[in-house]
Protein backbone atom coordinates (compact mmCIF):
# COMPACT_ATOMS: atom_id res chain seq x y z
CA UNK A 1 -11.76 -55.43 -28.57
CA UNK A 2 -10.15 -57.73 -26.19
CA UNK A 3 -7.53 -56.05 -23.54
CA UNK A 4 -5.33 -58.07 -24.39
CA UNK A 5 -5.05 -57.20 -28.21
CA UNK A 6 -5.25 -53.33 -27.09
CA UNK A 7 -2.01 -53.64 -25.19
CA UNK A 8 -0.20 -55.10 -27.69
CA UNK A 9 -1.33 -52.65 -30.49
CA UNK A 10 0.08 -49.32 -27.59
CA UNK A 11 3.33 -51.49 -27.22
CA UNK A 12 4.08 -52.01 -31.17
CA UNK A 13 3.35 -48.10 -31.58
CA UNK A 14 5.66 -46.83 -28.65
CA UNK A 15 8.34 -49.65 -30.94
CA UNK A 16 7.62 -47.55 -33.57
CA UNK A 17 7.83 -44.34 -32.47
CA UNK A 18 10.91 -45.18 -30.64
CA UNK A 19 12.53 -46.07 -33.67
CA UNK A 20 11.78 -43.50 -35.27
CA UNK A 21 13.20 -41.19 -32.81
CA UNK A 22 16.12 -42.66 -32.94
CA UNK A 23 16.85 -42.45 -37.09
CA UNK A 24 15.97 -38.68 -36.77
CA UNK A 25 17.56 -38.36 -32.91
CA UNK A 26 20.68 -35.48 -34.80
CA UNK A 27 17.62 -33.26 -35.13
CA UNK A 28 15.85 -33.06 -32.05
CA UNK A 29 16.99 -30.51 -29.73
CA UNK A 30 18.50 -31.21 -26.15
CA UNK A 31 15.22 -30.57 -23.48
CA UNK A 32 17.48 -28.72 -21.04
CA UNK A 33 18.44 -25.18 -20.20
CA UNK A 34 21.45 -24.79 -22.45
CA UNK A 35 19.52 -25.01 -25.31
CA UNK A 36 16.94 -22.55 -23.95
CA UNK A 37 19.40 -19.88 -23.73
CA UNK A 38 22.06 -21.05 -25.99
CA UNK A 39 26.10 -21.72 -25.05
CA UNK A 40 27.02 -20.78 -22.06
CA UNK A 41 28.39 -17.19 -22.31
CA UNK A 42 31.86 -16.06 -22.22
CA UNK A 43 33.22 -13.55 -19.71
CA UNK A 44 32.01 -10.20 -19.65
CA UNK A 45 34.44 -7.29 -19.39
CA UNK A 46 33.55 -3.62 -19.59
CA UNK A 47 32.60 -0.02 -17.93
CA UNK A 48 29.21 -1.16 -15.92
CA UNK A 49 26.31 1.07 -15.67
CA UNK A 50 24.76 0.67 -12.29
CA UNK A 51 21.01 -0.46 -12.11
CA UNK A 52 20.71 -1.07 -8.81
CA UNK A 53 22.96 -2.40 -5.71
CA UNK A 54 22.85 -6.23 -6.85
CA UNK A 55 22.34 -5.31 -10.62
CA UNK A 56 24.28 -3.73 -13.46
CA UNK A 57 24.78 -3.46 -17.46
CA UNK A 58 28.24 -4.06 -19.42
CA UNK A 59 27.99 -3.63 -23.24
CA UNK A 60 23.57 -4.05 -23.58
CA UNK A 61 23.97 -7.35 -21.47
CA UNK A 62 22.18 -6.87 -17.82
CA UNK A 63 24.05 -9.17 -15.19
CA UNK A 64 22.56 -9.68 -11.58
CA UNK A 65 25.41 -10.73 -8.98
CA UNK A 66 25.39 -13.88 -7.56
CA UNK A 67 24.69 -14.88 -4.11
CA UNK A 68 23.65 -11.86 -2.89
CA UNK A 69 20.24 -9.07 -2.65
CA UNK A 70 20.10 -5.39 -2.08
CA UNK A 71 17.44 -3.00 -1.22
CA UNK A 72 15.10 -2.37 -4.23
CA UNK A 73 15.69 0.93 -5.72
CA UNK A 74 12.23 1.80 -4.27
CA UNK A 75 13.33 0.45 -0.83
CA UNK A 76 13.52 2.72 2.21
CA UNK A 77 15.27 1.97 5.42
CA UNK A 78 15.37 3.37 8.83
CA UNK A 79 19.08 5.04 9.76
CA UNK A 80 19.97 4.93 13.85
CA UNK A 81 17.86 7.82 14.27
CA UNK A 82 14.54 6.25 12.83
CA UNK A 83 14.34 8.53 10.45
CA UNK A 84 13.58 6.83 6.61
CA UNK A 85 16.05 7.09 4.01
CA UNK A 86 16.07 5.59 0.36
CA UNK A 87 18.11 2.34 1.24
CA UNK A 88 17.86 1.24 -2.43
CA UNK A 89 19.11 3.99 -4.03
CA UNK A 90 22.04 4.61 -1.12
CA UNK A 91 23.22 1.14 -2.27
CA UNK A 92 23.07 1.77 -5.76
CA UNK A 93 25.29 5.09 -5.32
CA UNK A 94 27.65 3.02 -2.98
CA UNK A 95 28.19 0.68 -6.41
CA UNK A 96 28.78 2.98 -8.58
CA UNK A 97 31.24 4.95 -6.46
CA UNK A 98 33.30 1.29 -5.81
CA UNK A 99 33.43 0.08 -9.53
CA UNK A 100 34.19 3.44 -10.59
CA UNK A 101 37.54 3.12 -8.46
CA UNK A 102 39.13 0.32 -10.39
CA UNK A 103 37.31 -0.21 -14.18
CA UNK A 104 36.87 -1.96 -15.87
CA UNK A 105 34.82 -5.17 -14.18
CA UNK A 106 34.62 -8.33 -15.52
CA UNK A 107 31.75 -10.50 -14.69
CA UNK A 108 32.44 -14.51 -15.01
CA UNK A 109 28.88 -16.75 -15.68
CA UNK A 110 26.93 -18.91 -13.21
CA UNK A 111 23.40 -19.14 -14.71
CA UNK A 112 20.11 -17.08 -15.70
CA UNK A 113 17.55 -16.11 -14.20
CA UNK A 114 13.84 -15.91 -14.17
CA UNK A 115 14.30 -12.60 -16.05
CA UNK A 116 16.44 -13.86 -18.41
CA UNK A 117 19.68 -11.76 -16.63
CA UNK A 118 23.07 -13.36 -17.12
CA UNK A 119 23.64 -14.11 -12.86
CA UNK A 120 27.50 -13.92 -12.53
CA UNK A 121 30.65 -13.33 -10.28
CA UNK A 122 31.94 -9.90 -10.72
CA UNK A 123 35.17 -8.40 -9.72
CA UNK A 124 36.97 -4.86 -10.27
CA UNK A 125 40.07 -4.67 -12.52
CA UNK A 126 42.06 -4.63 -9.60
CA UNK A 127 40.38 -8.44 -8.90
CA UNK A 128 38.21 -7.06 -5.44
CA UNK A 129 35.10 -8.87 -5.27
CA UNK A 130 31.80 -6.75 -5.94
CA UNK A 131 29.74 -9.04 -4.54
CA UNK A 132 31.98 -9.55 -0.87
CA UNK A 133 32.54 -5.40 -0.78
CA UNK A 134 28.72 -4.78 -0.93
CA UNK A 135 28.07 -7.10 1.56
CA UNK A 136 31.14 -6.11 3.91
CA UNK A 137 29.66 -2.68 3.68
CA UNK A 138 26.19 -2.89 4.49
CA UNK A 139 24.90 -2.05 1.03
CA UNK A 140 23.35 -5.52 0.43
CA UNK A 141 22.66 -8.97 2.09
CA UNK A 142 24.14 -11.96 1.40
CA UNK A 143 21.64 -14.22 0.27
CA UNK A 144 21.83 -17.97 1.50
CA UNK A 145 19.26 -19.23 -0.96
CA UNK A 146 21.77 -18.62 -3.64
CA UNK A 147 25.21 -18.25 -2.33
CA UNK A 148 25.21 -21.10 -0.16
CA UNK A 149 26.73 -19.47 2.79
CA UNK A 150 29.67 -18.79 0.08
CA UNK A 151 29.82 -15.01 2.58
CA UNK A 152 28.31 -16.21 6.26
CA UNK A 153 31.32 -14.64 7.81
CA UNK A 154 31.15 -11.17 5.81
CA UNK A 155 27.60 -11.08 6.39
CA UNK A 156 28.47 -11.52 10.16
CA UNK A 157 31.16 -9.19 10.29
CA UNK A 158 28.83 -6.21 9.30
CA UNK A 159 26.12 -6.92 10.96
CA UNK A 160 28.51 -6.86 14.26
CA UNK A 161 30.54 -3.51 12.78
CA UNK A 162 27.37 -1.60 12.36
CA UNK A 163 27.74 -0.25 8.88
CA UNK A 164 25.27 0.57 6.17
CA UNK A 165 21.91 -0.89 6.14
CA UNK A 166 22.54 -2.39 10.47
CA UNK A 167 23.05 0.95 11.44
CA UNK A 168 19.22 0.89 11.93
CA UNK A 169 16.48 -1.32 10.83
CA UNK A 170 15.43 -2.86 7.60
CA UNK A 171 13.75 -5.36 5.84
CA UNK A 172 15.31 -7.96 4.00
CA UNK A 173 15.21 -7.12 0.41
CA UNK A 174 13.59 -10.94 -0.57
CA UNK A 175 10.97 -9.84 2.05
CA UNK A 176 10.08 -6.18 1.09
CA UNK A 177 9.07 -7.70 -2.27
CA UNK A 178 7.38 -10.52 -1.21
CA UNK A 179 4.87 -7.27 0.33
CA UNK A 180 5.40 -4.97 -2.53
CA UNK A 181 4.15 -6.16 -5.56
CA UNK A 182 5.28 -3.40 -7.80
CA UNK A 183 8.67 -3.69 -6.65
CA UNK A 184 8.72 -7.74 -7.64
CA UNK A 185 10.32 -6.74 -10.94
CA UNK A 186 13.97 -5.19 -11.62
CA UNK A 187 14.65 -1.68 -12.39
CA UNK A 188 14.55 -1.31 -15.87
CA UNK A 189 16.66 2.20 -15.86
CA UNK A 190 20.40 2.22 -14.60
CA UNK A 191 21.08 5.00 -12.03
CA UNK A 192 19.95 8.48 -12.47
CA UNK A 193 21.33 11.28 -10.46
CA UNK A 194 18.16 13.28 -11.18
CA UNK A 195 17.71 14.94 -8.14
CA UNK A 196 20.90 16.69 -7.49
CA UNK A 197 20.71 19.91 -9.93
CA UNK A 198 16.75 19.79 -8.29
CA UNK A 199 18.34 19.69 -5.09
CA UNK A 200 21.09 22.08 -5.40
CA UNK A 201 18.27 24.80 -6.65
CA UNK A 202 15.96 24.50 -4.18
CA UNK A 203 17.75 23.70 -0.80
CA UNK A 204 15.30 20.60 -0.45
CA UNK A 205 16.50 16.82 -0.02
CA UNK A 206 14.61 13.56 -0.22
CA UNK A 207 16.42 12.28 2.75
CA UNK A 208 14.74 11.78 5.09
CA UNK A 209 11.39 10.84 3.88
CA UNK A 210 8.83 13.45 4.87
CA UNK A 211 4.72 13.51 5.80
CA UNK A 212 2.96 16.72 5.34
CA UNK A 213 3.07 17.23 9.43
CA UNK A 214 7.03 18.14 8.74
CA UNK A 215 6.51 20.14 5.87
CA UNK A 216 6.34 23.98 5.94
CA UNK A 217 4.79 25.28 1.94
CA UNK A 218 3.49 24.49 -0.18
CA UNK A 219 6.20 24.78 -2.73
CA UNK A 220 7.87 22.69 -0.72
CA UNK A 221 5.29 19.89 -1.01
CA UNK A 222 5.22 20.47 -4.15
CA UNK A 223 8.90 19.95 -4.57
CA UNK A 224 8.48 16.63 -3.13
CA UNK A 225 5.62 15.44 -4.71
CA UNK A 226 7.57 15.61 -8.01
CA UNK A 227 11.27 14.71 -7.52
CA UNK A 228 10.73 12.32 -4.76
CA UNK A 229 10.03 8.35 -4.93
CA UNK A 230 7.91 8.56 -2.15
CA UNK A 231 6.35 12.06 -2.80
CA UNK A 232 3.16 11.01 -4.13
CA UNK A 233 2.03 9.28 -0.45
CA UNK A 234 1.76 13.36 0.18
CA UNK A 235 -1.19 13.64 -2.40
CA UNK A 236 -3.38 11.04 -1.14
CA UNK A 237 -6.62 11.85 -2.92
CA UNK A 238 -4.65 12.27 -6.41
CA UNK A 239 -5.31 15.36 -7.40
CA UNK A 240 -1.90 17.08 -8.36
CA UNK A 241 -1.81 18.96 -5.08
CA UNK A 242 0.27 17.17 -2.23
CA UNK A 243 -0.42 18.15 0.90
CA UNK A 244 -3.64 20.75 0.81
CA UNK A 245 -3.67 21.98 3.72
CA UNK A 246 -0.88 23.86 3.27
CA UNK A 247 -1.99 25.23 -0.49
């Protein structure tokens, strides 16, 4: 067939297909990310369960704040001591105490995200900023990627003042998942106080983190093995029994 016949068969069916896009164009849906998801949301108001520091749930709808990351509830830190403590969940706690202080919070919509979480600008009932209070405090980074340097000068002020996470050393929450996969995914729980009737019982803490060189029983191994997050680094052959020496 010659070339010259081919290309003007292709050109008289794109015509045609053209066309007939356009008759039936009321029925073909939008190719952009506001159909994905549907409208874009209304305001959320409500009492917020805490997830983690960056994360919480109002009314079934999860909503990540914008512009800014904090430790992973797995996360642990070093305080000015050098001794580890559970970053993540220190952060979460510090949320929960703020919003509790002033409820209910409304959260206003900026996009999604990968996990489908409604990413939005949050603020108490008394209108303080959850976002700017975490980050004044320590108890999570602002996060350039995202906030466009929307809280530089916060993020500046803290690390200067020495509170929360700078009173040691840490790792930038982006960056400890980047090296832990099984932290790349949000919590799926909001925040559990689960340790503190343990605690109160017992007399033992999970802060600091411990290694079996620090540890006196084997109860109290034991103790940590099961109520701790990072208890099961004590039982390294995975047998039940942390620290065997001891047992």
């Amino acid at each position: 067939m010659p070339r010259r016949l081919i290309f003007v068969t292709f050109a008289a069916a794109g015509a045609l297909a053209a066309q007939i896009a356009m008759q039936h164009s009321d029925r073909l849906p939008e190719l952009n990310a506001s159909n994905w998801f549907g409208p874009k949301p209304e305001p959320i108001s409500g009492v917020a369960s805490v997830i983690d520091g960056d994360t919480i749930e109002v009314r079934g709808q999860r909503i990540r704040f914008n512009g800014i990351d904090a430790p992973e509830s797995k996360q642990y830190c070093d305080d000015a001591k050098g001794f580890e403590y559970p970053c993540g969940r220190r952060s979460a706690e510090a949320l929960d105490t703020f919003l509790a202080a002033s409820r209910p919070v409304q959260c206003t919509f900026v996009t999604w995200d990968r996990y489908h979480r409604f990413v939005g600008d949050c603020r108490r009932a008394d209108g303080a900023s959850v976002a700017t209070w975490m980050v004044e405090h320590g108890q999570a980074l602002d996060w350039p990627r995202y906030s466009h340097g929307a809280m530089r000068h916060s993020r500046r002020r803290r690390g200067a003042a020495k509170v929360g996470m700078w009173v040691g050393n840490f790792q930038a929450p982006w960056d400890w998942r980047a090296s832990h996969a099984d932290g790349a995914a949000p919590s799926s729980q909001p925040l559990g106080m689960v340790s503190r009737k343990l605690l109160a019982q017992s007399g033992y803490s999970c802060e600091p983190r411990r290694y079996c060189s620090q540890i006196s029983s084997c109860d109290e191994a034991q103790w940590y093995l099961h109520n701790c997050s990072w208890g099961r680094k004590l039982d390294r052959d995975g047998d039940g029994v942390a620290c065997e020496t001891l047992c």
